[in-house]
Structure formats: C-alpha cells, structure tokens
N, C-alpha and C. Protein backbone atom coordinates (compact mmCIF):
# COMPACT_ATOMS: atom_id res chain seq x y z
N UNK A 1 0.79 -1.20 0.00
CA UNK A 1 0.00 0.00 0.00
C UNK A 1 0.83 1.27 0.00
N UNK A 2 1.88 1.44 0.17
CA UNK A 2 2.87 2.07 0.97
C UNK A 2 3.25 2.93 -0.70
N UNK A 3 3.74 1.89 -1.56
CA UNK A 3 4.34 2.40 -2.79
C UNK A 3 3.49 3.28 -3.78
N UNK A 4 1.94 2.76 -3.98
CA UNK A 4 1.42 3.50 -4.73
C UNK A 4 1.23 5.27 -4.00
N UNK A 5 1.35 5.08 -2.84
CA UNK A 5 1.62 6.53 -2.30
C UNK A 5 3.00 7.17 -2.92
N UNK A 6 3.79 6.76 -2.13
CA UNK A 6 4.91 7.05 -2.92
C UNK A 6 4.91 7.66 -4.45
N UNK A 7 4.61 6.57 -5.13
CA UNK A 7 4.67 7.41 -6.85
C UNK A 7 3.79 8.51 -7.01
N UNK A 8 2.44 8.50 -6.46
CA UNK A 8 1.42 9.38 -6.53
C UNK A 8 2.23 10.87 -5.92
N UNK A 9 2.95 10.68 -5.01
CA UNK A 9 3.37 12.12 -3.87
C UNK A 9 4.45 12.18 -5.00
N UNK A 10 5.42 11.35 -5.60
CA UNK A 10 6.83 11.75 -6.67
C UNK A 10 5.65 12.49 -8.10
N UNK A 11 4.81 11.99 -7.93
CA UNK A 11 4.23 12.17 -9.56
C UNK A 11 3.82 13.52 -9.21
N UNK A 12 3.07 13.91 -8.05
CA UNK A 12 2.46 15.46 -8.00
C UNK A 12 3.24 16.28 -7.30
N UNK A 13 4.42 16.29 -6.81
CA UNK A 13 5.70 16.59 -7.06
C UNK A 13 6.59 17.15 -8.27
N UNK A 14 6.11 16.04 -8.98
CA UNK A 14 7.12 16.52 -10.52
C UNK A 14 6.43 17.12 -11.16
N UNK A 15 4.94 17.28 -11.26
CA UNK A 15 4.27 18.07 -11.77
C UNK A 15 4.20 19.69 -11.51
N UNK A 16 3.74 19.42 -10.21
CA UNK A 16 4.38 20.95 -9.49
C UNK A 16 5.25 21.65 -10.08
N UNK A 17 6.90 21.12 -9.78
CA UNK A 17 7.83 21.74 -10.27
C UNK A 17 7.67 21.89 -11.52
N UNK A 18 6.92 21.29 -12.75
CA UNK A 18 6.59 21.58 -14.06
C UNK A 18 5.61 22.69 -14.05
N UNK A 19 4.64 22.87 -13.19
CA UNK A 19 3.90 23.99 -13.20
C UNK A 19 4.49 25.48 -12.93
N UNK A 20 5.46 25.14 -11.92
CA UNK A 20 6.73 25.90 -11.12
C UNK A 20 7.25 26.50 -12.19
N UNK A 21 7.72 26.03 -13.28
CA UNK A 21 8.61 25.92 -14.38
C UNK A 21 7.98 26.70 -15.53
N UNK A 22 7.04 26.13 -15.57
CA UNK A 22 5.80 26.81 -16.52
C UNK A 22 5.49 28.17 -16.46
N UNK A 23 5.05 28.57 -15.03
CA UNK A 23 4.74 29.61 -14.68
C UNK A 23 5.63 30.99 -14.71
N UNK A 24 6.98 30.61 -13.92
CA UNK A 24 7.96 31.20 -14.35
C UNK A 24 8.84 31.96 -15.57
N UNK A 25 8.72 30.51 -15.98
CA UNK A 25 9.36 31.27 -17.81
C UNK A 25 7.75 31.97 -18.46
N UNK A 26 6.77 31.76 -18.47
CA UNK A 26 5.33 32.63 -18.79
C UNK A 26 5.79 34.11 -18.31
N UNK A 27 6.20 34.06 -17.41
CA UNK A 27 6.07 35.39 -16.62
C UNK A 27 7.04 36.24 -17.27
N UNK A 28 8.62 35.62 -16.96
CA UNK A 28 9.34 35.76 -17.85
C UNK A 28 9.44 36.52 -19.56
N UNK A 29 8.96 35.79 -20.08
CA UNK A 29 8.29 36.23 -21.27
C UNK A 29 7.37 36.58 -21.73
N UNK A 30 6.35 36.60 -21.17
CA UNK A 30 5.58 37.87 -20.79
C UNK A 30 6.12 39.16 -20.14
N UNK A 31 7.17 39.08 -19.30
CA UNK A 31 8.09 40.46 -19.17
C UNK A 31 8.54 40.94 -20.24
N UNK A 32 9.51 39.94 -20.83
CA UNK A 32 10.38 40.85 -21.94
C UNK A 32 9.32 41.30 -23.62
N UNK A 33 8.13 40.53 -23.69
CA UNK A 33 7.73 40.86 -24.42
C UNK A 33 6.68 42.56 -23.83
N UNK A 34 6.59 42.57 -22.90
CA UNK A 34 6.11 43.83 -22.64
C UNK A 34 6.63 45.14 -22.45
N UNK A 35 8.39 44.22 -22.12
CA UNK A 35 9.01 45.17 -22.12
C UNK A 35 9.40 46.05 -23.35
N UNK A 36 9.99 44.86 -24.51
CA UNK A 36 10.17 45.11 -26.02
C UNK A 36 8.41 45.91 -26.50
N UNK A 37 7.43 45.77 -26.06
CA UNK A 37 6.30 46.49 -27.00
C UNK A 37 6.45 47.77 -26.48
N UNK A 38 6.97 48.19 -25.27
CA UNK A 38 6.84 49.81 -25.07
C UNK A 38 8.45 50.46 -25.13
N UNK A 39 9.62 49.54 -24.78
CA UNK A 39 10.48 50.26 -24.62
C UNK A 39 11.60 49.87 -25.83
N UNK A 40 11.25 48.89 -26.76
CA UNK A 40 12.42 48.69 -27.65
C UNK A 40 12.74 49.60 -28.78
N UNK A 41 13.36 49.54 -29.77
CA UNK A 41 13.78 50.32 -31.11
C UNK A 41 12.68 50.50 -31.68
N UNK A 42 12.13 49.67 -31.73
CA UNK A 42 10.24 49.97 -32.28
C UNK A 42 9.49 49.71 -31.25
N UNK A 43 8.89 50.13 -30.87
CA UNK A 43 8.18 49.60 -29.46
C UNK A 43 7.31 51.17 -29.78
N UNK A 44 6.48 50.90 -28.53
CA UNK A 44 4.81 51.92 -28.52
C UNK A 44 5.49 53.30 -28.15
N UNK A 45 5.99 53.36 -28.17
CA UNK A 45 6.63 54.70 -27.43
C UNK A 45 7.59 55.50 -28.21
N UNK A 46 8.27 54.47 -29.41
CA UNK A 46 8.91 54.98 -30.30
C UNK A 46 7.57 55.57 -31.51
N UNK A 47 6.76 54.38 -31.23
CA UNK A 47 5.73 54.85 -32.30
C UNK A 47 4.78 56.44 -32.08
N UNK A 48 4.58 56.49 -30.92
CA UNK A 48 4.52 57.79 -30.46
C UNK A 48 5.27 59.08 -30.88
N UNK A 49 6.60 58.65 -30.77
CA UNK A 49 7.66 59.71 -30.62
C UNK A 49 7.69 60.53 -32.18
N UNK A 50 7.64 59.06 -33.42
CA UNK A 50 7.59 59.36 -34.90
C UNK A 50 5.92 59.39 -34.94
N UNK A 51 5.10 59.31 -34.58
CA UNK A 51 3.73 59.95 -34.75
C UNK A 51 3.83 61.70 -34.41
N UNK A 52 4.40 61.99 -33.51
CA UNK A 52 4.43 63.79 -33.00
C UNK A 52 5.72 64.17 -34.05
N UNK A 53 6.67 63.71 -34.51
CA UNK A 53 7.39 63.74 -35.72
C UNK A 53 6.96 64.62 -36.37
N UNK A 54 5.88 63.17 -36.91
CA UNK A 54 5.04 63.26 -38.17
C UNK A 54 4.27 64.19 -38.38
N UNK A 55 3.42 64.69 -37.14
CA UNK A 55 2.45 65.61 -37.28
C UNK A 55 3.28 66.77 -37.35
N UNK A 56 4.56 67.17 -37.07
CA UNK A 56 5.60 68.75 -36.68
C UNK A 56 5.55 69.04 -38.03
N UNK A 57 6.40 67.72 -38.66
CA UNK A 57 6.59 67.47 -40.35
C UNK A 57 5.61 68.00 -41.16
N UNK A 58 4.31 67.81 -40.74
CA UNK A 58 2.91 67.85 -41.51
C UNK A 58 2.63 69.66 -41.72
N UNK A 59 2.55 70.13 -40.22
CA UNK A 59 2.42 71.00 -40.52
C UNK A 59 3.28 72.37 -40.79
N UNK A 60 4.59 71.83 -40.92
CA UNK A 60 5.69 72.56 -41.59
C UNK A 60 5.23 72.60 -42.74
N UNK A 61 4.98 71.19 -43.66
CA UNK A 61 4.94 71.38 -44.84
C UNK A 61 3.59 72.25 -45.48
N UNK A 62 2.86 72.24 -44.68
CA UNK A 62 1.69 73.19 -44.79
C UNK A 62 2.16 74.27 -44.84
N UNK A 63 2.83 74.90 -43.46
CA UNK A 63 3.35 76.12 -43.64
C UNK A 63 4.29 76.81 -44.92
N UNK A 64 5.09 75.57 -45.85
CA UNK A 64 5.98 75.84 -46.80
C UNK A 64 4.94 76.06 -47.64
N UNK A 65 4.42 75.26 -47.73
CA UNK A 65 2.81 75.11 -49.49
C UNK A 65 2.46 76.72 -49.39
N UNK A 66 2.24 77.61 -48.41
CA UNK A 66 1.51 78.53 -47.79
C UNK A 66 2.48 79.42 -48.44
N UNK A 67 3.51 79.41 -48.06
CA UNK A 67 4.36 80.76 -48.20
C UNK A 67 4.89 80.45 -49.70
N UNK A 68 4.99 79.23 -50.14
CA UNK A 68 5.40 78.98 -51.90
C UNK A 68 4.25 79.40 -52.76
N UNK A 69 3.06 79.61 -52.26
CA UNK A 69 2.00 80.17 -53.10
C UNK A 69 1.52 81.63 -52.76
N UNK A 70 2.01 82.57 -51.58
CA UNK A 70 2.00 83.91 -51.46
C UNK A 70 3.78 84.02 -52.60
N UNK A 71 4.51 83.70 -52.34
CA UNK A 71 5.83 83.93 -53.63
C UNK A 71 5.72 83.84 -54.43
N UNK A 72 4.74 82.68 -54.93
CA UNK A 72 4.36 82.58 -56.72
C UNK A 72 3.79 83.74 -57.05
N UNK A 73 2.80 84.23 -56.40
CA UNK A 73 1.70 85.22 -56.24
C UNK A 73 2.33 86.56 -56.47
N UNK A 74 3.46 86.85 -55.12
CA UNK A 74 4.67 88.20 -55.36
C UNK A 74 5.13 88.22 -57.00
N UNK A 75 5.83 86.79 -57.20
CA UNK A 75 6.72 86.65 -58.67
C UNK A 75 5.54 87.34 -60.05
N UNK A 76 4.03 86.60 -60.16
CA UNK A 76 3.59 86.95 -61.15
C UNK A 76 3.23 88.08 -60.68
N UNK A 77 3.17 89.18 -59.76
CA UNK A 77 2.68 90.38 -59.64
C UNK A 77 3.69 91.56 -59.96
N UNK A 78 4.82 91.24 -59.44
CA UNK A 78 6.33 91.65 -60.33
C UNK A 78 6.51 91.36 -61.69
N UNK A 79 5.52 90.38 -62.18
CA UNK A 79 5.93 90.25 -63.72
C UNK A 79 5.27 91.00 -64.66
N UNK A 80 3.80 91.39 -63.92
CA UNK A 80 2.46 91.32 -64.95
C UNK A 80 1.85 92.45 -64.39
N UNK A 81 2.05 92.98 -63.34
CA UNK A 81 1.08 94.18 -62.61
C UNK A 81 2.34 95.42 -62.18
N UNK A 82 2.45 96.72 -62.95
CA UNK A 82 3.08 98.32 -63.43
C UNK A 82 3.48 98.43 -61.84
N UNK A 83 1.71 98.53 -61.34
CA UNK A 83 2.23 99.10 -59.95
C UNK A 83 2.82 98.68 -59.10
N UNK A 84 2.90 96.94 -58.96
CA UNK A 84 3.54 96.67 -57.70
C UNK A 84 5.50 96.68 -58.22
N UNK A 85 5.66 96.15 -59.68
CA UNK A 85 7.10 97.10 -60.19
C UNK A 85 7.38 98.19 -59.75
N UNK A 86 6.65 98.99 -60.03
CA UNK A 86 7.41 100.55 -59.47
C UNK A 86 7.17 100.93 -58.00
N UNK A 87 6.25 100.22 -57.66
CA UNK A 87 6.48 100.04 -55.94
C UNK A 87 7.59 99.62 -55.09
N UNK A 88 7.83 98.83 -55.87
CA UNK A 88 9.08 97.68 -55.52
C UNK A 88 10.74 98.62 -56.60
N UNK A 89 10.76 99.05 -57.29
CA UNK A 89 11.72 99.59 -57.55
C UNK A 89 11.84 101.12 -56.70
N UNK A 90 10.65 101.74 -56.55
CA UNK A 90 10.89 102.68 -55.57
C UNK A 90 11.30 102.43 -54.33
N UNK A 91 10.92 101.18 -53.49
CA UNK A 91 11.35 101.29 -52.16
C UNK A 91 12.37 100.24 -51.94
N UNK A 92 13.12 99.48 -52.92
CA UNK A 92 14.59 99.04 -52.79
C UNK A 92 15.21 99.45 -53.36
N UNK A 93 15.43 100.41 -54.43
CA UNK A 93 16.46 101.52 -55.40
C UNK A 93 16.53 102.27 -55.22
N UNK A 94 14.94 103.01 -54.80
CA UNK A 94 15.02 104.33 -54.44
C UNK A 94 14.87 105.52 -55.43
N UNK A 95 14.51 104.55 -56.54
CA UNK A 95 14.30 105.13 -58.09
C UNK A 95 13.11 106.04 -57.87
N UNK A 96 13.14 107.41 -58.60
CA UNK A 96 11.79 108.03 -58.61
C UNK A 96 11.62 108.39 -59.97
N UNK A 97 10.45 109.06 -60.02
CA UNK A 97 9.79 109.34 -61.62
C UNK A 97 10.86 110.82 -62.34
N UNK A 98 10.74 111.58 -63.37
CA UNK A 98 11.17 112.46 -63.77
C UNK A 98 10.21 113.41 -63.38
N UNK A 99 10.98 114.43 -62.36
CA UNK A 99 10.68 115.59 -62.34
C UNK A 99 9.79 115.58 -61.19
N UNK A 100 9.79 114.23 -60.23
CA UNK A 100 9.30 114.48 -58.42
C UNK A 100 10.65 114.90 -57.57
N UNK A 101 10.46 115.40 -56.45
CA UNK A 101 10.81 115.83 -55.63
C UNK A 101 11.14 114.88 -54.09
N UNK A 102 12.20 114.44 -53.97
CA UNK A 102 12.36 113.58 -52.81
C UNK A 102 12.98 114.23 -51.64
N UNK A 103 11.90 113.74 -50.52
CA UNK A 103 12.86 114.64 -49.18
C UNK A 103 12.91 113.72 -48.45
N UNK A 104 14.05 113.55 -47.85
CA UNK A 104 14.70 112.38 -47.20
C UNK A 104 14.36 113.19 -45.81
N UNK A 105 14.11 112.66 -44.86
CA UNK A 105 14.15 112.99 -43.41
C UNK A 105 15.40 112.17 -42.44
N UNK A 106 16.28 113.20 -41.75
CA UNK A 106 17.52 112.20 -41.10
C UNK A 106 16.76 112.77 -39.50
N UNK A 107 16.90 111.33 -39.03
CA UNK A 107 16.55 111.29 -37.45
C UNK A 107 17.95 112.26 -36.89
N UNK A 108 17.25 112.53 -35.84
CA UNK A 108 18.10 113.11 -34.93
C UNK A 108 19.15 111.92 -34.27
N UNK A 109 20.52 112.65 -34.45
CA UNK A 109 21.67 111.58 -33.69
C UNK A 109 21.34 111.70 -32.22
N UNK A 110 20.70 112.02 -31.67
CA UNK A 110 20.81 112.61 -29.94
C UNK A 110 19.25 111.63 -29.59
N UNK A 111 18.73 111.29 -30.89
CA UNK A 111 17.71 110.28 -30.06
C UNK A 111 16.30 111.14 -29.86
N UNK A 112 16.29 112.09 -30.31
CA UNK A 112 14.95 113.27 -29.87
C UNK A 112 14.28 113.40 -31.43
N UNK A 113 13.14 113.18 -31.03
CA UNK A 113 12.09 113.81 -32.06
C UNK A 113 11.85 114.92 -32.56
C-alpha cells in the first residue's frame, strides 16, 4: 500500500515543479515581451515619438505650401502688374519718376524727435 503513495506524492511533485517551471518562464516572457512592446527600437513609445514627428513634419509642410504660393503670387505680380514694379523699384532703389521731388528725413543723432 505504501508504494502507490509514494509514486502518486513523486508524480504530484514533478508536476508541481513543471507547473513551477511553466509559470515562471510565462512570466518571464511575458516580461520581456512587454518590455520590447513599449520600450524597444520599435516599441509603442517609439511609435509615439515618430507619430508627434510626423504631425511637426505635416504641418511645416503646410506652412511651406503657404508661403510657396504667397511667392508665386509676389513673382507673377512683379511680372504682370506696373504698380507693384514701381512700388518695388521705388522702395529698394530708391528710383523716382522724372521731375518728383524727394525729401529724405535724417533722425536726430541725440535720439529726440
């Protein structure tokens, strides 16, 4: 009577430690895989990091589209429209018409109006 105890107490014994075993490495790898989804080279957090990237990226390039179509806009208005030419040659040349009158105003060196 004695023996079938015996194997029964070795058998749920060895099982144990297989459950022991089981449980452990689960845990285990279930660590490192949780660890690798948020903290690795790609992981959730990197994906984050190139998502706010992405969106900086986004709306830079908005901002470029924006200001490349007020410049197109400057370029054909310098090409095709008298007045904004002689607007623009008057106030970076300094060019005036024949026979106006220019009075330059010099600030005061002392800082007074």
């Amino acid at each position: 009577m004695r023996r079938p105890n015996q194997r029964r107490e070795r058998l749920h014994a060895r099982q144990k430690r297989r459950w022991t075993v089981f449980v452990v490495l689960g845990c285990a790898f279930m660590g490192y895989f949780t660890y690798s989804f948020f903290f690795d080279t790609m992981g959730f957090m990197k994906y984050l990091s190139m998502k706010r990237t992405q969106a900086e990226i986004a709306s830079e390039i908005q901002a470029l589209k924006e200001k490349n179509t007020r410049l197109k806009n400057q370029i054909e208005a310098v090409k095709h429209d008298p007045a904004t030419l002689e607007s623009l040659a008057r106030e970076r040349l300094g060019m005036v018409r024949k026979d106006e009158t220019v009075y330059l105003f010099v600030p005061d060196p002392a800082g007074k109006p």
